[in-house]
N, C-alpha and C. Protein backbone atom coordinates (compact mmCIF):
# COMPACT_ATOMS: atom_id res chain seq x y z
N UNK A 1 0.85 -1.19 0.00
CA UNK A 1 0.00 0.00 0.00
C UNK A 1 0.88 1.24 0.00
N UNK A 2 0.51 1.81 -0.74
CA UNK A 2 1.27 3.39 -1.19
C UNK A 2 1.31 4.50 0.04
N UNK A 3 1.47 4.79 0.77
CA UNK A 3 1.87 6.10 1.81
C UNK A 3 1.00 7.40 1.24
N UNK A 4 0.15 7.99 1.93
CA UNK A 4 -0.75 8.90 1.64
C UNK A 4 -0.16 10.13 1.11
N UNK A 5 1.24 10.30 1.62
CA UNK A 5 2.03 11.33 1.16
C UNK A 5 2.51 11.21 -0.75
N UNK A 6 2.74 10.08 -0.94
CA UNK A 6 2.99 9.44 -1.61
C UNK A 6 2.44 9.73 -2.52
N UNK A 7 1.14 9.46 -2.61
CA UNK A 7 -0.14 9.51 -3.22
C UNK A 7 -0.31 11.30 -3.44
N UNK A 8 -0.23 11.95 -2.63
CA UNK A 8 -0.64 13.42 -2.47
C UNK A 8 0.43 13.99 -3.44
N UNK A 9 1.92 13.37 -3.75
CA UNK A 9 3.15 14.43 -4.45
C UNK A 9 2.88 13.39 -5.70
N UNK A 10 2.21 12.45 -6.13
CA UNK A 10 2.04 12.01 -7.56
C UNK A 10 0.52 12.97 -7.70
N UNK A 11 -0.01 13.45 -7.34
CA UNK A 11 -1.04 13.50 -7.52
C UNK A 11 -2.13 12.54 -7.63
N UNK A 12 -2.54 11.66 -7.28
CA UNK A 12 -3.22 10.73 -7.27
C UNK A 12 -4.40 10.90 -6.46
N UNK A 13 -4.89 12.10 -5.50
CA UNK A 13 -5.84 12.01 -4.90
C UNK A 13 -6.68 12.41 -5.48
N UNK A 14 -7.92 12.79 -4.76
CA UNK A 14 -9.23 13.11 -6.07
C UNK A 14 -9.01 14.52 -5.83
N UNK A 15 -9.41 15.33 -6.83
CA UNK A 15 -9.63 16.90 -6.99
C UNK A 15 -7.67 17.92 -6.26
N UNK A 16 -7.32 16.70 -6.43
CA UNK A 16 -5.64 17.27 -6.68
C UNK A 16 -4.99 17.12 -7.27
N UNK A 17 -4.14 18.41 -8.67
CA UNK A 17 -3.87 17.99 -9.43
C UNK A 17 -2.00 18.44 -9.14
N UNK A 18 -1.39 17.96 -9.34
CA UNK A 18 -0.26 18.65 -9.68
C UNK A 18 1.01 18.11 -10.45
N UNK A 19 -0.06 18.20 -11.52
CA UNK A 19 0.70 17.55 -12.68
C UNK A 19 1.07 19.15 -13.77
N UNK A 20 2.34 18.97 -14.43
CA UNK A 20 3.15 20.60 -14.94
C UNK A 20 2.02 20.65 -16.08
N UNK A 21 1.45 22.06 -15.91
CA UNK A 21 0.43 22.77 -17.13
C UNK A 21 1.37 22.17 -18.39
N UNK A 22 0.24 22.03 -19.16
CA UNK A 22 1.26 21.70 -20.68
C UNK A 22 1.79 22.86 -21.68
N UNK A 23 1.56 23.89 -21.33
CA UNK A 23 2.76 24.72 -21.98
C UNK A 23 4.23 24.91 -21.79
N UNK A 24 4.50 24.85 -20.20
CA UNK A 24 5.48 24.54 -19.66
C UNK A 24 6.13 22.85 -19.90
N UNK A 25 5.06 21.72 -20.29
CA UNK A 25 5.93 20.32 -20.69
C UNK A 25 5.77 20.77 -21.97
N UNK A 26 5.33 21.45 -22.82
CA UNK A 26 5.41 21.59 -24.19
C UNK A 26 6.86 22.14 -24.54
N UNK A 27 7.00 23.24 -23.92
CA UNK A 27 8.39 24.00 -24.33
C UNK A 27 9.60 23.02 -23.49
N UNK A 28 9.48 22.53 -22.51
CA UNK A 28 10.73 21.53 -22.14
C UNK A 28 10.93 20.43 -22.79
N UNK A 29 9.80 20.37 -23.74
CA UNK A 29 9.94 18.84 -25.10
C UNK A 29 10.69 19.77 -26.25
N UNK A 30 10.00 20.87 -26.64
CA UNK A 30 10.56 21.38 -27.79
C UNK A 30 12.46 21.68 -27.51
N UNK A 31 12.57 21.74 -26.31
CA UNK A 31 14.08 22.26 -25.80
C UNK A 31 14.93 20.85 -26.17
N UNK A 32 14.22 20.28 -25.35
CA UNK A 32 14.67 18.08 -25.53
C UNK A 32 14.97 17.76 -27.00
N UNK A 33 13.81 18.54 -27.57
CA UNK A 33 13.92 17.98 -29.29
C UNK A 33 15.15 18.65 -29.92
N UNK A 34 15.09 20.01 -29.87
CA UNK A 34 15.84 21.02 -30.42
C UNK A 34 17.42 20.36 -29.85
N UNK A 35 17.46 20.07 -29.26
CA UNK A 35 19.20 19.65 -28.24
C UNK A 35 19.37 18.16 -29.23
N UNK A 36 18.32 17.56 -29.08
CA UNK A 36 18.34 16.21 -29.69
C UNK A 36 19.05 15.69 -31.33
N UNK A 37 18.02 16.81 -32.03
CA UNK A 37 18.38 16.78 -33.17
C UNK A 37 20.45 17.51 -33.72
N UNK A 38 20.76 17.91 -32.92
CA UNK A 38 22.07 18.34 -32.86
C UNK A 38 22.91 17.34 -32.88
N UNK A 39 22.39 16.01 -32.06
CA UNK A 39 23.15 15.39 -31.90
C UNK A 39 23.18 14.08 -32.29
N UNK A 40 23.71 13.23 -32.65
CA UNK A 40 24.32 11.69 -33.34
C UNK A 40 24.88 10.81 -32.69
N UNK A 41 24.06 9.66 -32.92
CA UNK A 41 24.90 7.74 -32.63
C UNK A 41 24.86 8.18 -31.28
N UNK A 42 26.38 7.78 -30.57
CA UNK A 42 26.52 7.67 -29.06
C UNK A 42 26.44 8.91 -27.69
N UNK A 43 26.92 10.43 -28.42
CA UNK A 43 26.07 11.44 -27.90
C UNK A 43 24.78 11.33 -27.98
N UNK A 44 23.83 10.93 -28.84
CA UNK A 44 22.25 11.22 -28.27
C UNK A 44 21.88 10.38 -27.61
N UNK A 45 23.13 8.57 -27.31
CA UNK A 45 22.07 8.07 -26.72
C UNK A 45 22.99 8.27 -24.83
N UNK A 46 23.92 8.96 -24.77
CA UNK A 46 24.73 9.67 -23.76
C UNK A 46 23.74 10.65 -23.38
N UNK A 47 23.12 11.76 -24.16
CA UNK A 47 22.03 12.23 -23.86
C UNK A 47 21.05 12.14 -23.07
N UNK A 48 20.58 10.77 -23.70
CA UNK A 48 19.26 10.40 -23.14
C UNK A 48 19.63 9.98 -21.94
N UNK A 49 20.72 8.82 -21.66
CA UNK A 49 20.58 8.60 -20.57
C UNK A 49 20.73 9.49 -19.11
N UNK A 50 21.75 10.76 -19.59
CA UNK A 50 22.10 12.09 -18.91
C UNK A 50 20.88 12.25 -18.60
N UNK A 51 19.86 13.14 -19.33
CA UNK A 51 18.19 13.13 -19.15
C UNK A 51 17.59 12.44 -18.06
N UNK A 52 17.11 10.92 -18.34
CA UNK A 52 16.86 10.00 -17.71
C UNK A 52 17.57 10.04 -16.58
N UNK A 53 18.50 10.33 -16.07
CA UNK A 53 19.38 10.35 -14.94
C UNK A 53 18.86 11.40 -13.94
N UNK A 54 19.17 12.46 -14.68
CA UNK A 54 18.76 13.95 -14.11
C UNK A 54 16.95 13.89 -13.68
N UNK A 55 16.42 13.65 -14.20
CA UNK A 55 14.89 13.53 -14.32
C UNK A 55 14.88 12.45 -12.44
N UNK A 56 15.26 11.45 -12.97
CA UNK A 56 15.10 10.45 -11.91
C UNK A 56 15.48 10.78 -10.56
N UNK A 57 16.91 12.09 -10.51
CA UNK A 57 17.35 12.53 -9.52
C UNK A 57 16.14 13.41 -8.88
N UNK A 58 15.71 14.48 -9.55
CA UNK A 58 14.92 15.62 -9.26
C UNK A 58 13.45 14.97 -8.54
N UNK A 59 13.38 14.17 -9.43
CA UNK A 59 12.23 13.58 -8.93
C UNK A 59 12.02 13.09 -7.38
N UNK A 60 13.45 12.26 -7.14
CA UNK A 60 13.59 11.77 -5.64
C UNK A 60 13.38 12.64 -4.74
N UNK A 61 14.57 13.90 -5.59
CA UNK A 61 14.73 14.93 -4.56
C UNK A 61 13.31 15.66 -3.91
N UNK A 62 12.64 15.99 -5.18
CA UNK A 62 11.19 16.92 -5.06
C UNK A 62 10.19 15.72 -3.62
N UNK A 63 10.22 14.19 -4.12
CA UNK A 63 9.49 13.95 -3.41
C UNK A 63 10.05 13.82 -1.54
N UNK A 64 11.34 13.70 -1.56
CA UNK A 64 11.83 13.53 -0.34
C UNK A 64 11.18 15.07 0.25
N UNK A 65 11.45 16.29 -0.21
CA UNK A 65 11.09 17.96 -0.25
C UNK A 65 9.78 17.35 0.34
N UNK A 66 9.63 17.07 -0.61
CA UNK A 66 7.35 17.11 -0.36
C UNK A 66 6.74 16.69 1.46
N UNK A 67 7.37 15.15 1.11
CA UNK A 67 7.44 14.13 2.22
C UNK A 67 7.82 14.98 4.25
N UNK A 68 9.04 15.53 3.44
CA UNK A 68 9.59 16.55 4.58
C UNK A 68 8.64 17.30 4.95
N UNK A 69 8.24 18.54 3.86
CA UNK A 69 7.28 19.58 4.35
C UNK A 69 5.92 19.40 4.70
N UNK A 70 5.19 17.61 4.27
CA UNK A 70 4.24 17.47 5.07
C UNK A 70 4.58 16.77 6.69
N UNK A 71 5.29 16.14 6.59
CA UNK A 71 5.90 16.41 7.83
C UNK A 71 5.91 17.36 9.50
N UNK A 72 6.93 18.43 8.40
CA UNK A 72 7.13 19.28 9.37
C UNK A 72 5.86 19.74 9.76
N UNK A 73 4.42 19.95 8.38
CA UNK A 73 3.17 20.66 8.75
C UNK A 73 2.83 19.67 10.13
N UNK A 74 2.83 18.32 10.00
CA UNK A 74 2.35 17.96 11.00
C UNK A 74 2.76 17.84 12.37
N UNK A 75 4.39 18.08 12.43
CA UNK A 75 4.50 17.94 13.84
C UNK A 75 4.02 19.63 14.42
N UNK A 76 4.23 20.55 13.39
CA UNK A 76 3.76 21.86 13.89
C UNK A 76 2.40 21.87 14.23
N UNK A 77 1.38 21.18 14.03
CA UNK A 77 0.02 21.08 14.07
C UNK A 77 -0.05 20.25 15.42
N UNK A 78 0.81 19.46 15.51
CA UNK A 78 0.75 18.81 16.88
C UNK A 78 1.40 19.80 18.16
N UNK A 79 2.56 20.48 17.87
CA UNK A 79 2.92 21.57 18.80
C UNK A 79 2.10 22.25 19.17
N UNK A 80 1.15 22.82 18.25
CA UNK A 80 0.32 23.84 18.55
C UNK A 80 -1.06 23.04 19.09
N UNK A 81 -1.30 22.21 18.99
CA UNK A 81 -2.45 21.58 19.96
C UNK A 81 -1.76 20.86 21.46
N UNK A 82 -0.57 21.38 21.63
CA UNK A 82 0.12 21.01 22.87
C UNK A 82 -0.29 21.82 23.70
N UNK A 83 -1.24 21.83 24.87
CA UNK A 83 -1.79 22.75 25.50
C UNK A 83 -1.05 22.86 27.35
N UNK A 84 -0.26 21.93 27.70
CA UNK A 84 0.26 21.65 28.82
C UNK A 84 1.63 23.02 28.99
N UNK A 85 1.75 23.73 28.00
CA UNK A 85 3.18 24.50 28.71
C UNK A 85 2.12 25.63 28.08
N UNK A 86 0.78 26.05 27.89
CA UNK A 86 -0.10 27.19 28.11
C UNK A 86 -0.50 28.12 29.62
């Protein structure tokens, strides 16, 4: 079973989206293409895997980010319903 957090930084819940508007994946394909076509045989497929690499990194990183900052929301939500040092 998938971790609710999990679920919340793929977007997967209902009426949450946060998947990149497609003008912004439109122009980071046209950039991909434009770089692509420059290049031949073992640079493009050095490329791709560079890409694929980088992509896979960011990704970890963003969700570890995500994971963290719901997190922190919650232990702060628990501090603040700490009513004993009021």
């Amino acid at each position: 079973m998938q971790s609710i957090i999990e679920l919340l930084y793929k977007g997967d819940i209902r009426g949450v989206s946060l998947k990149l508007p497609a003008d912004r994946r439109d122009k980071e394909l046209a950039y991909y293409d434009k770089i692509k076509a420059l290049m031949a045989g073992e640079n493009a497929k050095l490329f791709d895997e560079y890409a694929d690499t980088v992509a896979l990194n960011y990704e970890f990183l963003i969700e570890r980010a995500y994971a963290l900052a719901f997190k922190t929301g919650f232990l702060l939500g628990l501090e603040m319903a700490d009513t004993e040092e009021i």
